[in-house]
Protein backbone atom coordinates (compact mmCIF):
# COMPACT_ATOMS: atom_id res chain seq x y z
CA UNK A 1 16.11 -26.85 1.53
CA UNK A 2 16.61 -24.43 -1.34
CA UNK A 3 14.39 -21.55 -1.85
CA UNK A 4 13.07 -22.96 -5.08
CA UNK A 5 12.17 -26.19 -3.34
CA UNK A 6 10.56 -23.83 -0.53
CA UNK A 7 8.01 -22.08 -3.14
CA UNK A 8 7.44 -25.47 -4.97
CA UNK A 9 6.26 -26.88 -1.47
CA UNK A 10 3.89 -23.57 -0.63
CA UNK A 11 2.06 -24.94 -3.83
CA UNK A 12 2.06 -28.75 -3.00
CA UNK A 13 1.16 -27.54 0.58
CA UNK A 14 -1.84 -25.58 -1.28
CA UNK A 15 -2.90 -28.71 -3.43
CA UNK A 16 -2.74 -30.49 -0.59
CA UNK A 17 -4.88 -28.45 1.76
CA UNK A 18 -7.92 -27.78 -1.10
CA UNK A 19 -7.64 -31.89 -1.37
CA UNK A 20 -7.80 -32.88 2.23
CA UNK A 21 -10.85 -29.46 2.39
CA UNK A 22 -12.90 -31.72 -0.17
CA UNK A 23 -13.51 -28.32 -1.84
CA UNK A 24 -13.85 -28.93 -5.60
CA UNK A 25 -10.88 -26.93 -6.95
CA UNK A 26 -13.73 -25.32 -9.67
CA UNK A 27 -15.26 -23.79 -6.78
CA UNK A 28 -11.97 -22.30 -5.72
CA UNK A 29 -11.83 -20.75 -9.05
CA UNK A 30 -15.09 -18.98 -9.03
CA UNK A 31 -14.69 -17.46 -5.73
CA UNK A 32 -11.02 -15.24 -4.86
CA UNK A 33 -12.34 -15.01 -1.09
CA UNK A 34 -12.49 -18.66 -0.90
CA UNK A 35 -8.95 -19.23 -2.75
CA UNK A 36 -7.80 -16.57 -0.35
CA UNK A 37 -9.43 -18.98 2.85
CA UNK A 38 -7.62 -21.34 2.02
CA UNK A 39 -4.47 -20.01 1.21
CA UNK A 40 -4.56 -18.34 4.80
CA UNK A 41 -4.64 -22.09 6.31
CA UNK A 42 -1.50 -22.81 4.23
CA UNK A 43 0.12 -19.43 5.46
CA UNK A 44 -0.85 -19.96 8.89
CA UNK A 45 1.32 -23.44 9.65
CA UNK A 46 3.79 -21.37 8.04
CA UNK A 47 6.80 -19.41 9.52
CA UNK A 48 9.62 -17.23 7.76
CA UNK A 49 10.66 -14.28 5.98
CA UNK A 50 8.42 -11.08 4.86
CA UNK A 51 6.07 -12.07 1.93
CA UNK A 52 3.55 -10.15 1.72
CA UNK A 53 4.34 -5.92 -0.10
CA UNK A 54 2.84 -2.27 0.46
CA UNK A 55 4.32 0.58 -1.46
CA UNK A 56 3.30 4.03 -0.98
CA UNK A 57 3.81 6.93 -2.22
CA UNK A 58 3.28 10.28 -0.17
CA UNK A 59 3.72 13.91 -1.65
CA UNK A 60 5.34 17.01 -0.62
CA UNK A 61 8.93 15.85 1.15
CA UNK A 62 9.86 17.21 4.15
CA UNK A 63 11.99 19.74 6.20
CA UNK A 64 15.21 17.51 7.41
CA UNK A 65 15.56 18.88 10.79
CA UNK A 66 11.70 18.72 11.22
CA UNK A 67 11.48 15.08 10.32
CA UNK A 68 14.72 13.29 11.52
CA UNK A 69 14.93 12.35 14.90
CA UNK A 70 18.64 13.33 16.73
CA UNK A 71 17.73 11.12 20.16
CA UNK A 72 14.94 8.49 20.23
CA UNK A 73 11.83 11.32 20.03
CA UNK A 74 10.33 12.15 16.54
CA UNK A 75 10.36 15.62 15.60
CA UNK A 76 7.05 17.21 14.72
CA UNK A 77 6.78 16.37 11.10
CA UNK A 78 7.32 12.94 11.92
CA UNK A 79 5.38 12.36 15.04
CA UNK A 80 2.88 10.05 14.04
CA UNK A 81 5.15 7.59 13.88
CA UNK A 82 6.31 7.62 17.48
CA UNK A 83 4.87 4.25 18.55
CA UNK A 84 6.19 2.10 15.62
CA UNK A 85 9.40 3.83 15.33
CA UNK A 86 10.12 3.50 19.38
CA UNK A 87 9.25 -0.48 18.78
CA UNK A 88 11.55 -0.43 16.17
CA UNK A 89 9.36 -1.14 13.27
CA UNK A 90 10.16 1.52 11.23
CA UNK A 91 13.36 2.85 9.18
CA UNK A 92 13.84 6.61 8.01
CA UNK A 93 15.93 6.60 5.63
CA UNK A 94 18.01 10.16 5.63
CA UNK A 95 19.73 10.87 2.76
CA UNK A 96 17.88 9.59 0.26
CA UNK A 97 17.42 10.71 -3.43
CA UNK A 98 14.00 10.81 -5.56
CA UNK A 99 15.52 10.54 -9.07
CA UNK A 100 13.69 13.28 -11.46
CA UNK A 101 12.42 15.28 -7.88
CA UNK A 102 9.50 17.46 -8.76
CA UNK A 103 6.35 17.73 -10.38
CA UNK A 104 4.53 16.07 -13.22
CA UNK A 105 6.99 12.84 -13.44
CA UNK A 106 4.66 10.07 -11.47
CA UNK A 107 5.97 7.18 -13.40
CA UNK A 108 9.26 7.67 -11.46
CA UNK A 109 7.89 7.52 -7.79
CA UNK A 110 8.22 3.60 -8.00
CA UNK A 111 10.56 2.74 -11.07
CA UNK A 112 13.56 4.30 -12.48
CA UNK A 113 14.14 7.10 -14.50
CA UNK A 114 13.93 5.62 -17.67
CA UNK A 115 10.56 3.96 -16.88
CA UNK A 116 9.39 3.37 -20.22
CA UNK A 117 8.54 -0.03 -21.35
CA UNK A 118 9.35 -1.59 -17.92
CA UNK A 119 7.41 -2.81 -14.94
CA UNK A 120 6.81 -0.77 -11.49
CA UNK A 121 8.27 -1.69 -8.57
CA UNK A 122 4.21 -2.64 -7.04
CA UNK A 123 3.40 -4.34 -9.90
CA UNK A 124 6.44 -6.59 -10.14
CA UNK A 125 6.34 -7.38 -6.70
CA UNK A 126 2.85 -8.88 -7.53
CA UNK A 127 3.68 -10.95 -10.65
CA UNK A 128 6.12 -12.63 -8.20
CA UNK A 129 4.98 -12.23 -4.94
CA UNK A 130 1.49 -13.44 -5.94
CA UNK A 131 2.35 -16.26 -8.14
CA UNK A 132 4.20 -17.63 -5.79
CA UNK A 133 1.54 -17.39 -2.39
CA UNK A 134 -1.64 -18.44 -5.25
CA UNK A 135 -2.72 -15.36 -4.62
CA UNK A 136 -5.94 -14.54 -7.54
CA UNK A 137 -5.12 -10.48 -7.62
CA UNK A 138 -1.54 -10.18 -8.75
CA UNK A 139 -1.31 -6.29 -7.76
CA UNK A 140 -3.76 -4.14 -6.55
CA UNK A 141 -2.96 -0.22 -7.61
CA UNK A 142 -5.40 2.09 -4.96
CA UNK A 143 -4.86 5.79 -4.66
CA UNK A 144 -6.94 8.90 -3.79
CA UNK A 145 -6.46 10.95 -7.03
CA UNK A 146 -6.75 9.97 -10.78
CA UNK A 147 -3.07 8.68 -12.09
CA UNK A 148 -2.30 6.81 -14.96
CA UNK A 149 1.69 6.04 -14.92
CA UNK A 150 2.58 5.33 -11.35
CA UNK A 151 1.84 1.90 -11.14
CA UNK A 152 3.19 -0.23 -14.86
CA UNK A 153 2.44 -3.16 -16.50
CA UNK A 154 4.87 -1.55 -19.16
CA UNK A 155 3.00 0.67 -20.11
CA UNK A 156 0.94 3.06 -17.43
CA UNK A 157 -1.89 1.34 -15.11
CA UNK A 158 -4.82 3.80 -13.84
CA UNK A 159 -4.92 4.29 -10.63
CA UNK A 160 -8.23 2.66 -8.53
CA UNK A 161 -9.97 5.71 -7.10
CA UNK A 162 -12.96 4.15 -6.51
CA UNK A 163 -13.42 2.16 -3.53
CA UNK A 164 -16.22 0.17 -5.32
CA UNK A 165 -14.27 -0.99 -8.29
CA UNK A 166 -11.48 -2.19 -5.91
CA UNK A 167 -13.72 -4.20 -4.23
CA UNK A 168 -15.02 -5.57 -7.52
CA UNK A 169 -11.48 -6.57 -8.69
CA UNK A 170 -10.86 -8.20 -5.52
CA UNK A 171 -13.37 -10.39 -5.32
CA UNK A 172 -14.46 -11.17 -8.64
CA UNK A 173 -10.80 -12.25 -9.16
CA UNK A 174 -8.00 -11.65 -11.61
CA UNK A 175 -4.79 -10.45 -13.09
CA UNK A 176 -4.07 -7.42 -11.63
CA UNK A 177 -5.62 -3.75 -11.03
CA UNK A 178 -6.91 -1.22 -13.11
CA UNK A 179 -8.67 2.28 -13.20
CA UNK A 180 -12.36 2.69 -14.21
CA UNK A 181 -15.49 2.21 -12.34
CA UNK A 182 -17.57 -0.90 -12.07
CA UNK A 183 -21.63 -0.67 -12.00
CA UNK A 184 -22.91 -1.69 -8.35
CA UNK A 185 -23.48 -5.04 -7.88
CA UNK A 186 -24.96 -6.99 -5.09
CA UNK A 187 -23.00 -7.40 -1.87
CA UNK A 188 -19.73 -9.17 -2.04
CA UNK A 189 -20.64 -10.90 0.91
CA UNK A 190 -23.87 -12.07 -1.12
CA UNK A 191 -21.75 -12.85 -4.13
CA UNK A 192 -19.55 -15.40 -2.30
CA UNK A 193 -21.70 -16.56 0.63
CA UNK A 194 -22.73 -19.83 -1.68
CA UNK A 195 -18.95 -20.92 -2.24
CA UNK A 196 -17.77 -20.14 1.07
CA UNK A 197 -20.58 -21.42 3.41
CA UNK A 198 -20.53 -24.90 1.91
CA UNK A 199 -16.27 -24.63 3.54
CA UNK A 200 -17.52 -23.78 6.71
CA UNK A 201 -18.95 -27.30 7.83
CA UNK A 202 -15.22 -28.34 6.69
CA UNK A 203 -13.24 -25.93 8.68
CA UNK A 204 -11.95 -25.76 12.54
CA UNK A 205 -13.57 -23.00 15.30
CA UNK A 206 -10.58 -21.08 14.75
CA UNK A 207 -11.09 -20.75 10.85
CA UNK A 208 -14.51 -20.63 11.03
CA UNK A 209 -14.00 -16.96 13.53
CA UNK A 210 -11.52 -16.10 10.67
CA UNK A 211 -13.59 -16.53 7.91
CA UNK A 212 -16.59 -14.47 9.76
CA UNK A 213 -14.21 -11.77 10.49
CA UNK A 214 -13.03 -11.77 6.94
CA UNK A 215 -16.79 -10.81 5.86
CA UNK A 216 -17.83 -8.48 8.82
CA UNK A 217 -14.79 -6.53 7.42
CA UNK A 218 -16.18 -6.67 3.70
CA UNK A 219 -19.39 -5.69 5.04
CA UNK A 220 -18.26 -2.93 6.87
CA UNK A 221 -16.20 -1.40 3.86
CA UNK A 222 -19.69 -2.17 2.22
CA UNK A 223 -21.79 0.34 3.77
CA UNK A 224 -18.25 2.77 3.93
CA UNK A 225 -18.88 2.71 0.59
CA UNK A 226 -22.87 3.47 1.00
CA UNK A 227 -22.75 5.91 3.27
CA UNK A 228 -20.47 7.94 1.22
CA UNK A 229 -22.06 7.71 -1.86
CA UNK A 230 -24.97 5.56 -2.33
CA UNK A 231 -24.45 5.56 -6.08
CA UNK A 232 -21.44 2.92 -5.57
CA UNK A 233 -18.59 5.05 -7.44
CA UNK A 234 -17.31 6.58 -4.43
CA UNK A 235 -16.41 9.76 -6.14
CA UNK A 236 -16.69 12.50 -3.75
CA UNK A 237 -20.30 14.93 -4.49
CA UNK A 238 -19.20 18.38 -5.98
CA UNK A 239 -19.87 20.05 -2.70
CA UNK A 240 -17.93 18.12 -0.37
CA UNK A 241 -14.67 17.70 -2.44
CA UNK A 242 -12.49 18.10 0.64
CA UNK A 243 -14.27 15.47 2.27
CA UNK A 244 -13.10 12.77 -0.14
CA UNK A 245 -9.53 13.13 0.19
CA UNK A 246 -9.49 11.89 4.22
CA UNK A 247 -12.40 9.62 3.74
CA UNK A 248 -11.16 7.49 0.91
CA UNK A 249 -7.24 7.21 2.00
CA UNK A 250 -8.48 5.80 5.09
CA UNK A 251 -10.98 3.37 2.88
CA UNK A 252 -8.45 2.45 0.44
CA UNK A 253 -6.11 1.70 3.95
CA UNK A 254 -9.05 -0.69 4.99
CA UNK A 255 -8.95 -2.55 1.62
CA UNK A 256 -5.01 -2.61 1.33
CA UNK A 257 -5.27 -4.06 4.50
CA UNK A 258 -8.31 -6.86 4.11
CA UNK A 259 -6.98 -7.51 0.39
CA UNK A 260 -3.43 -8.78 2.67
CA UNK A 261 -5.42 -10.34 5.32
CA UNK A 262 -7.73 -12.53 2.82
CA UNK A 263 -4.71 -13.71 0.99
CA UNK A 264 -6.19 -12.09 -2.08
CA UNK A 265 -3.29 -10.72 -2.90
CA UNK A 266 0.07 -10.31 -2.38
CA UNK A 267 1.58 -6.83 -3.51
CA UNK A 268 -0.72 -3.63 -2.57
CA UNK A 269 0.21 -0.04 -3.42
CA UNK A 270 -1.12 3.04 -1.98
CA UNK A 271 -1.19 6.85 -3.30
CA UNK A 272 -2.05 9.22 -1.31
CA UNK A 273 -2.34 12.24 -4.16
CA UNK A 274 -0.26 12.96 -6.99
CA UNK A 275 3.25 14.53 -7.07
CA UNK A 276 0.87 18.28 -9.01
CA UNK A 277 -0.20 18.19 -5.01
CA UNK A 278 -3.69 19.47 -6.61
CA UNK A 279 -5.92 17.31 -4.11
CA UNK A 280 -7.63 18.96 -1.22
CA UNK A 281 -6.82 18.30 2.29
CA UNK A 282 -9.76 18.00 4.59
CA UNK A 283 -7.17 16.88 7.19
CA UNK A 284 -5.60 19.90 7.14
CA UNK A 285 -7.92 23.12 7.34
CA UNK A 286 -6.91 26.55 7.87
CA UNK A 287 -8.41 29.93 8.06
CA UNK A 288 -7.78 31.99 4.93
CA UNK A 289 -7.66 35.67 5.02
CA UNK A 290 -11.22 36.45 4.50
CA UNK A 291 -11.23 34.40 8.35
CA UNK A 292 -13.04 31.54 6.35
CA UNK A 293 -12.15 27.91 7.81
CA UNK A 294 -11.48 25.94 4.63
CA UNK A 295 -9.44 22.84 3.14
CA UNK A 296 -6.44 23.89 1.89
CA UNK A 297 -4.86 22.29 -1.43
CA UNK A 298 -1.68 20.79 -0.80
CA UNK A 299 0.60 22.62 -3.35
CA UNK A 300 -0.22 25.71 -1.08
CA UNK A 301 1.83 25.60 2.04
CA UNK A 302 4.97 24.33 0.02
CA UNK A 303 6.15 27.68 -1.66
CA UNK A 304 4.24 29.66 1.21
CA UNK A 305 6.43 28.40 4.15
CA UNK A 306 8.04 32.62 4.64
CA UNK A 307 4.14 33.72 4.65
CA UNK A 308 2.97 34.44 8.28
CA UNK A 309 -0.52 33.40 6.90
CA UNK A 310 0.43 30.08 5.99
CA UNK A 311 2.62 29.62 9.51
CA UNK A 312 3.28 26.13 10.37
CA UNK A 313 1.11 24.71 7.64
CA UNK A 314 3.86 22.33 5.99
CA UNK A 315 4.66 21.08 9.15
CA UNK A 316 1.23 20.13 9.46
CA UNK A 317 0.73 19.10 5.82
CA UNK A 318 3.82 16.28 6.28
CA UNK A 319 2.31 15.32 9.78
CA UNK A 320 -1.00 14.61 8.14
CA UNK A 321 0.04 12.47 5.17
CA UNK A 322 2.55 10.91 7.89
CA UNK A 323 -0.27 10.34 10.19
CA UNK A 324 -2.15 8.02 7.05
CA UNK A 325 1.05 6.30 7.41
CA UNK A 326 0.69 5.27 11.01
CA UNK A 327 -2.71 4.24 10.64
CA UNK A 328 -1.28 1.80 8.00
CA UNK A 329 1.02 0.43 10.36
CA UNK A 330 -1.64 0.72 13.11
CA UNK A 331 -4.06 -1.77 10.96
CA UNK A 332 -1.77 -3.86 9.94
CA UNK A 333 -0.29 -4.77 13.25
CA UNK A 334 -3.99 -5.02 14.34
CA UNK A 335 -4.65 -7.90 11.65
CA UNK A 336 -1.06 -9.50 12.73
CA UNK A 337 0.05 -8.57 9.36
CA UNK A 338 2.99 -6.18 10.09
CA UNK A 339 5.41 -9.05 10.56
CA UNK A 340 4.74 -10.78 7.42
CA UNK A 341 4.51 -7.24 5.32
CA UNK A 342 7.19 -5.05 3.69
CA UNK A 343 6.05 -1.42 3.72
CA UNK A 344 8.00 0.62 1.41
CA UNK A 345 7.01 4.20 1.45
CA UNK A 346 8.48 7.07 -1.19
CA UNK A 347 8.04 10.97 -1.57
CA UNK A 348 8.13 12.98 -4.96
CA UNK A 349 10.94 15.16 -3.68
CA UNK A 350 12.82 16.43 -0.86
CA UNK A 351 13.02 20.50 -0.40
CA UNK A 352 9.11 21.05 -2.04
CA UNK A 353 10.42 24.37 -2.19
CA UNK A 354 13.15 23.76 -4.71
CA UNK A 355 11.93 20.52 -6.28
CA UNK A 356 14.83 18.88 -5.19
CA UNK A 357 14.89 15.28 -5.27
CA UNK A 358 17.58 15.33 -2.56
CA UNK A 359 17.15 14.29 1.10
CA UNK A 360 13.63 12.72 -0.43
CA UNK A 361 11.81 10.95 2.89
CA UNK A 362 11.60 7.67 2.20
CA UNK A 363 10.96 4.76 4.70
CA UNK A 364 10.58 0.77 5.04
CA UNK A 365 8.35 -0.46 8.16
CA UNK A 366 7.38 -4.16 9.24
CA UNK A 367 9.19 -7.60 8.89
CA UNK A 368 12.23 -8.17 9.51
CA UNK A 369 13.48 -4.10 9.24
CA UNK A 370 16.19 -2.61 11.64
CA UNK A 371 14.01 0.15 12.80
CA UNK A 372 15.90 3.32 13.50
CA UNK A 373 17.45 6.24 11.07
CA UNK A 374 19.43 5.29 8.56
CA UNK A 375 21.55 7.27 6.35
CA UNK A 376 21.62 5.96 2.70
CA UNK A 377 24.60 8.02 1.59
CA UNK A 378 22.44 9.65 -1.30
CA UNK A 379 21.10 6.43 -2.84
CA UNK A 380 18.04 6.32 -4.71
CA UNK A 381 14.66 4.42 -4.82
CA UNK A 382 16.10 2.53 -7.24
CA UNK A 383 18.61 1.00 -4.43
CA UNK A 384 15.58 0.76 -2.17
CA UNK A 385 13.70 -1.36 -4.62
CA UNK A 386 16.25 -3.83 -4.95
CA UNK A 387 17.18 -4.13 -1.38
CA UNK A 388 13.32 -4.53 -0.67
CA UNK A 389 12.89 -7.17 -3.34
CA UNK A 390 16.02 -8.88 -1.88
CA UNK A 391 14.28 -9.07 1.88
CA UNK A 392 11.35 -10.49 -0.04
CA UNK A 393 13.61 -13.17 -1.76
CA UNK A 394 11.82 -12.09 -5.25
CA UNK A 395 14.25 -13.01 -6.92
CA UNK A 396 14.67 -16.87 -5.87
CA UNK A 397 11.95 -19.71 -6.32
CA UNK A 398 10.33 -20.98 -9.21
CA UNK A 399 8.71 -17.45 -10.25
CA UNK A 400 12.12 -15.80 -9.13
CA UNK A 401 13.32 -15.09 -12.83
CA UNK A 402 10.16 -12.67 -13.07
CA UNK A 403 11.97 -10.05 -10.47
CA UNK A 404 13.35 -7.17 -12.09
CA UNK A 405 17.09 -6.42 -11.15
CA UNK A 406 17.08 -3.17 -9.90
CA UNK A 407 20.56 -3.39 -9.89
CA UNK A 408 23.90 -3.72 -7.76
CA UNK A 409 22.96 -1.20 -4.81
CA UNK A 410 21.76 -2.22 -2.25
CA UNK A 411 20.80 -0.06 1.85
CA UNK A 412 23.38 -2.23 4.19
CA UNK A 413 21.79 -2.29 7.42
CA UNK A 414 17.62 -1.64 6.44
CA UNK A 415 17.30 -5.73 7.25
C-alpha cells in the first residue's frame, strides 16, 4: 500500500470510528478533547513509523569533552541523559553546526538562515503532521520566556508563556498557537465534561480508564496552574522571578506531553529561554560574593568559566537545561509516547564563549533513532530538519506536498 493510500485510510479509519461511536460529528467539533478520544482509538489499532514531533530548543552549548561520551558513560554535562542514552533512545549528534551561532538571531534555532517569509521547522511539522492524524491544534509553540520569531507561520509566532492560555488553545480548539494571555475560564474539565461523558456509555473499560486519566491529568495541570498564580496568567509574582523559570518548563513539559497523549495535536515545540540567556535559573543557585545564595542568570557562567567564583557553574548550567531534557523523555516514555514521538532538540551555539555556532549540541531521541554518538561531519540544523521530516514521512501522503524541502542533506545513520 502506498503511503498516500496509508494517510487516506487513517481518515476513513477516523470516519469510520466517530460513525460506528454514534457520536454526532457536530459534537466532535465543539469539543478538541473529544476529537482527540477518538482519534486515540484510531491510533491505538495502529502500528508503524514515528508520527507524532517535539522540537526544542535549549541555550548556552556546551564544552565538547564535557558532553560527549568516549565509552558508554555520559560525561558530566550530559549526565541526565544516562538512562535513555544507555537504552539507546537517544542520538548526540557531535559535530554539528548552528547556522548564525550567537545571540539575538532566534528565528534561526529551527529554520534556516534566511528565515524570512518561510515556515519553522515546529510549525510545518504541524500543518502536516496534524492534518494528516485529525489532529484540532496544528502546532502548539510553549516556551518559558517571551519570543516572537522562533516558531513561523511566515512571519514570527509569539511564544505561549502562559500555561493558562496553552491550555485554552488546546482545548477550545484550533489552527495553531499563539502568544497572549487568555482571561480564566472555568475548568477545562468542566468545559468538556458535557461532550465527553455522553462517549463514555459508548466506549470499552479500557477507553473509559483512558479517558479518566486524560482529565485527572488536565486537572492536575489545573490547580499547577492555581497554585502558582491564582490569577490564571501564570506569570511568575515580581518577588519570586527565579521561581518561574523551573516551575513553568516543567508545566509546559506536562502540557507538551498531555497535548501528544490526547491526540490534540501533533507537532509540539518547547523553549526553554531565549538564545540573550537573560532568564533566571532557580535550578541553578550559587553563592555570590557577598555569600548570598541566589539564582543566577544564565548569560553569567558562559564568559565567567576562568573565574574561580563562578567554578563549575557551566557545567552545571548545561546539566540543568539537559536534565529538563530527560524529564521530557522520562514523561513521555511514561505515557508510552516515546516510540511514536520524534524529539528533535537544538542549541543557539556551540563554544558560548566565542559564539560559535560550531560543535552546536544538538540531539534526536525516541522512535525509531539509532541511539548512540554520531558525528555529523559539520552539518547543520538545516540537514537535521530534513532528515527528521524524512523519518516522519512528511513529505508523502495526501498533505505531503505541504513539507518544506529542507534540502538534499541528510544525517546517514540517525534512523
Amino acid at each position: 500500500m502506498s503511503y498516500k493510500d496509508c494517510f487516506d485510510q487513517e481518515r476513513r479509519n477516523f470516519l469510520r470510528v466517530v460513525q460506528r461511536s454514534g457520536i454526532a460529528m457536530g459534537a466532535i467539533q465543539a469539543s478538541s478533547l473529544l476529537a482527540g478520544v477518538m482519534m486515540a482509538r484510531v491510533a491505538e489499532a495502529q502500528t508503524g513509523s514515528p508520527n507524532k514531533s517535539v522540537t526544542v530548543f535549549m541555550p548556552g552549548g556546551c564544552t565538547p569533552a564535557k558532553y560527549f561520551p568516549t565509552g558508554t558513560t555520559l560525561p558530566t554535562q550530559s549526565t541526565p541523559l544516562q538512562s535513555h542514552f544507555s537504552a539507546g533512545r537517544v542520538a548526540l549528534l557531535k559535530n554539528a553546526t548552528m547556522m548564525n551561532g550567537g545571540h539575538g538571531v532566534m528565528f534561526n534555532r529551527f529554520n534556516d538562515p534566511n528565515p524570512w517569509g518561510k515556515q519553522s521547522f515546529d510549525v510545518n511539522l504541524g500543518k502536516v503532521l496534524s492534518a494528516n492524524s485529525n489532529a484540532p491544534v496544528k502546532w502548539l509553540n510553549l516556551g518559558t520566556t517571551a519570543v516572537s520569531e522562533l516558531s513561523r507561520d511566515n512571519a514570527g509566532i509569539p511564544t505561549i508563556t502562559s500555561p493558562q492560555a496553552a491550555l485554552d488553545i488546546l482545548f477550545a480548539g484550533g489552527g495553531g498557537g499563539g502568544g497572549g494571555t487568555v482571561a480564566p475560564r472555568k475548568s477545562m474539565v468542566d468545559f468538556h465534561y458535557a461532550a465527553v461523558n455522553d462517549l463514555k456509555a459508548k466506549l470499552g473499560q479500557h477507553e473509559k480508564q483512558k479517558l479518566d486519566s486524560h482529565f485527572n491529568a488536565i486537572s492536575e495541570i489545573e490547580a499547577s496552574i492555581a497554585a502558582t498564580n491564582p490569577g490564571g496568567t501564570c506569570s511568575a509574582p515580581p518577588n519570586t522571578t527565579a521561581v518561574g523559570f523551573d516551575a513553568t518548563s516543567k508545566l509546559m513539559t506536562d502540557i507538551a506531553v498531555l497535548a501528544l497523549e490526547c491526540s490534540l495535536s501533533s507537532s509540539v515545540s518547547l523553549a526553554f529561554g531565549t538564545d540573550e540567556h537573560t532568564h533566571v535559573l532557580d535550578g541553578a543557585m550559587i553563592t555570590d560574593t557577598t555569600g548570598a545564595y541566589r539564582p543566577r542568570p544564565s548569560h553569567d557562567s558562559h564568559h565567567n568559566q576562568g573565574n574561580p567564583n563562578y567554578a563549575g557553574y557551566y557545567d552545571q548550567d548545561v546539566r540543568y537545561y539537559m536534565s529538563l531534557t530527560a524529564q521530557l523523555l522520562d514523561k513521555l516514555q511514561a505515557k508510552n509516547l516515546l516510540a511514536s514521538t520524534i524529539v528533535t532538540q537544538v542549541s543557539d551555539m556551540g563554544n558560548v564563549d566565542a559564539h560559535s555556532g560550531q560543535n552546536c549540541p544538538m540531539l534526536v531521541a525516541g522512535g525509531g533513532v539509532r541511539g548512540g554518538v554520531i558525528d555529523v561531519g559539520g552539518l547543520s540544523q538545516v540537514a537535521l530538519f530534513q532528515t527528521v521530516g524524512l523519518a516522519l514521512k512528511a513529505n508523502q501522503g495526501a498533505n505531503g506536498a505541504l513539507f518544506r524541502n529542507w534540502g538534499a542533506s541528510t544525517i546517514s545513520g540517525l534512523f
